[in-house]
C-alpha atoms as a PDB file:
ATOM      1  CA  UNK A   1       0.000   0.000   0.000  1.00  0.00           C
ATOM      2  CA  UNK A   2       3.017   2.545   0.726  1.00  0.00           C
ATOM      3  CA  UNK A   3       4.134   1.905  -2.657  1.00  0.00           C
ATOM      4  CA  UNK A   4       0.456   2.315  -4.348  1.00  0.00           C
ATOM      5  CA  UNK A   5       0.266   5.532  -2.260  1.00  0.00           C
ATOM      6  CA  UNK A   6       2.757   7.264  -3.589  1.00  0.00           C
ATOM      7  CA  UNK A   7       2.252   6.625  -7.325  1.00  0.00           C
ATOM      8  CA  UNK A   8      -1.082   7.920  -7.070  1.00  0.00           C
ATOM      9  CA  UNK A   9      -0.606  10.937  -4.906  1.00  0.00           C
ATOM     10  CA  UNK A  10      -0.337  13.817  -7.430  1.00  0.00           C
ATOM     11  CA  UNK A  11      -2.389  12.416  -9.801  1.00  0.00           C
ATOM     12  CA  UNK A  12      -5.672  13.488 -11.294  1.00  0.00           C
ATOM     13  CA  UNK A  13      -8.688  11.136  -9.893  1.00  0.00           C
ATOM     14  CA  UNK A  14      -9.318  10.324 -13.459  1.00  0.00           C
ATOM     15  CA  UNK A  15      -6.023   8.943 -13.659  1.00  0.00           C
ATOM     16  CA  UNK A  16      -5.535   7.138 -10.804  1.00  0.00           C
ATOM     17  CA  UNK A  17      -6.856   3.929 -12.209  1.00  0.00           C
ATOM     18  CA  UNK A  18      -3.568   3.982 -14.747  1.00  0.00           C
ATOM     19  CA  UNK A  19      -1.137   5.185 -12.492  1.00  0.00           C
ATOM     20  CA  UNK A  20      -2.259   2.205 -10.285  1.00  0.00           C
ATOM     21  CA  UNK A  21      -2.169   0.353 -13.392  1.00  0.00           C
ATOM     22  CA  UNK A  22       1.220   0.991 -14.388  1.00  0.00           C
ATOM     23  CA  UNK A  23       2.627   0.394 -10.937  1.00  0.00           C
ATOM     24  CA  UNK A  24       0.920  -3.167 -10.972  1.00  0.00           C
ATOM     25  CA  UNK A  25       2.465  -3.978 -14.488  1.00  0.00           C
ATOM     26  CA  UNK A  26       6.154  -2.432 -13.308  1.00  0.00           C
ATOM     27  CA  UNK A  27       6.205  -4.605  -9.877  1.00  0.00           C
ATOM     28  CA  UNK A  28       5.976  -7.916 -12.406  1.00  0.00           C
ATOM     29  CA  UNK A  29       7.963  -7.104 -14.999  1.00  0.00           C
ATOM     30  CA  UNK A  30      10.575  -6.315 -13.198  1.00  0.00           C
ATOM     31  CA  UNK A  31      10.236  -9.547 -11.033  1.00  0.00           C
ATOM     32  CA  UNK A  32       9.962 -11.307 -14.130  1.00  0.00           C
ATOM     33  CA  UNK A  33      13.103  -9.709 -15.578  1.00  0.00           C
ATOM     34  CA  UNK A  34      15.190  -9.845 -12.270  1.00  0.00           C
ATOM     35  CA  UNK A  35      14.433 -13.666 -11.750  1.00  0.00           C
ATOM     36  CA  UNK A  36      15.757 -14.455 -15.586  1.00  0.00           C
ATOM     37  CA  UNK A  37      19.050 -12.947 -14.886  1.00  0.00           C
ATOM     38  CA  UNK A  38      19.606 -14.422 -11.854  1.00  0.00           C
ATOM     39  CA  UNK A  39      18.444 -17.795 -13.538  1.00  0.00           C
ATOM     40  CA  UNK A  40      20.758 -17.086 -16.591  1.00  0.00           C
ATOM     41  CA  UNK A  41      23.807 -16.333 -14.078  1.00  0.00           C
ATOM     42  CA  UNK A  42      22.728 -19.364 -12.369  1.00  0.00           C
ATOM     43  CA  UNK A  43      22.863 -21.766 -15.446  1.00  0.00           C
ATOM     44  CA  UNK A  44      25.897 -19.642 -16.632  1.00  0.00           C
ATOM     45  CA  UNK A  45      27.919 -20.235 -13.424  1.00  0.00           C
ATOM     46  CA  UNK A  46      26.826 -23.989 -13.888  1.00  0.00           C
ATOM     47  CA  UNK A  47      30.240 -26.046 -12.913  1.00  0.00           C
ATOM     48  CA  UNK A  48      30.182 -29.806 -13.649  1.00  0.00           C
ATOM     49  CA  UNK A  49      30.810 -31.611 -10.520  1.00  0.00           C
ATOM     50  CA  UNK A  50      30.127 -29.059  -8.253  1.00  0.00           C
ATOM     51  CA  UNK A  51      27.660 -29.027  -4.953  1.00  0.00           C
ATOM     52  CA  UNK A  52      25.118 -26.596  -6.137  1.00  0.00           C
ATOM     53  CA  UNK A  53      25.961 -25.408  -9.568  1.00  0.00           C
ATOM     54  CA  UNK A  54      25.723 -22.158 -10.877  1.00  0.00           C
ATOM     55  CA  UNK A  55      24.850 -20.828  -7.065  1.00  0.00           C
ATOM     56  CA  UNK A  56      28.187 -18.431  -6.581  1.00  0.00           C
ATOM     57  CA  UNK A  57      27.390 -16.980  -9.837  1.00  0.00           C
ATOM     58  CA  UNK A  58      23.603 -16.255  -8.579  1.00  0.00           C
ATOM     59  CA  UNK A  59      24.929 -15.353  -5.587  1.00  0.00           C
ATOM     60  CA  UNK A  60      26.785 -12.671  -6.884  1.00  0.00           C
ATOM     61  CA  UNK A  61      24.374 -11.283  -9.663  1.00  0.00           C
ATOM     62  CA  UNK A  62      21.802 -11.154  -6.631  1.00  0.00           C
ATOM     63  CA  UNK A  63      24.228  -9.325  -4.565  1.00  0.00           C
ATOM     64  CA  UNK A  64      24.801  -6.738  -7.436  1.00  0.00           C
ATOM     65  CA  UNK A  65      21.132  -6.471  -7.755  1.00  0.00           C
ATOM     66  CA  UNK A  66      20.292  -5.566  -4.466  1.00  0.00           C
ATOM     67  CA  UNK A  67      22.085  -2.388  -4.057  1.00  0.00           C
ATOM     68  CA  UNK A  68      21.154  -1.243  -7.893  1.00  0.00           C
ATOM     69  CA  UNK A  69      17.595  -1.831  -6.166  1.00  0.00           C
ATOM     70  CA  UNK A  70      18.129   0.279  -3.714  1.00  0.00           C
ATOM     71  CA  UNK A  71      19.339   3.301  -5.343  1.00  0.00           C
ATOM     72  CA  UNK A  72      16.648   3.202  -7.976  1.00  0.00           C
ATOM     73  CA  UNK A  73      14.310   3.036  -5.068  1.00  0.00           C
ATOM     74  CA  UNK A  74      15.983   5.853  -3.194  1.00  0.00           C
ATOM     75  CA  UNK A  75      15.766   7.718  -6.150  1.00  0.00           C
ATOM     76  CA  UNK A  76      12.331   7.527  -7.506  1.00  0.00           C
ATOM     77  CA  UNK A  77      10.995   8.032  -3.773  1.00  0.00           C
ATOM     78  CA  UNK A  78      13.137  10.833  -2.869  1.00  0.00           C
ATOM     79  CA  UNK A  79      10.720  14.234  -2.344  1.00  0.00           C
ATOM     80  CA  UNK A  80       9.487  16.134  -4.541  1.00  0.00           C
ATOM     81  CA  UNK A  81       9.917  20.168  -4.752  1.00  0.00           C
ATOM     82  CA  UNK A  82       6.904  22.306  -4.612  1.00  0.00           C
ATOM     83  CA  UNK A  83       7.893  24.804  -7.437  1.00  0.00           C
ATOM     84  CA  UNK A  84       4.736  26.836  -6.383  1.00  0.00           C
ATOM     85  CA  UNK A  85       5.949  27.706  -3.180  1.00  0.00           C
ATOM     86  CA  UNK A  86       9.510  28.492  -3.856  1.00  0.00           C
ATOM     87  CA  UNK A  87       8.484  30.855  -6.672  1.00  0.00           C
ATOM     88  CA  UNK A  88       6.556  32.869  -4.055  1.00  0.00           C
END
């Protein structure tokens, strides 16, 4: 609900259905795209003979993914500036 929250605050009430819309379609394409690379490092990384193959390589996209993640997050949530009030 945070998330849905702040995509639609700002927006007209006529476009709120999109804006929630567009949120809905972001959150599973970008699982969807996240979870084939991992899965392509993972079969990448694939070692014959080996415990778990593939896993460091996972393991290390994952770990690169999580702090790109972040930032993007950090980013796109950051406040906004009221340009009304700091023209007055």
């Amino acid at each position: 609900m945070p998330a849905a929250s702040l995509v639609v605050d700002g927006v007209k009430p006529e476009d709120a259905g999109s804006a929630f819309g567009l949120l809905q379609t972001t959150r599973q394409l970008g699982g969807a795209i996240g979870l084939a690379v991992v899965v392509s490092a993972y079969a990448a990384g694939a070692v014959p003979g080996a415990f778990v193959p593939g896993a460091h390589a996972a393991f290390l996209t994952t770990a690169a993914l999580a702090p790109l993640a972040f930032i993007v997050t950090v980013l796109a949530v950051r406040p906004r500036r009221n340009t009304a009030a700091q023209s007055a």
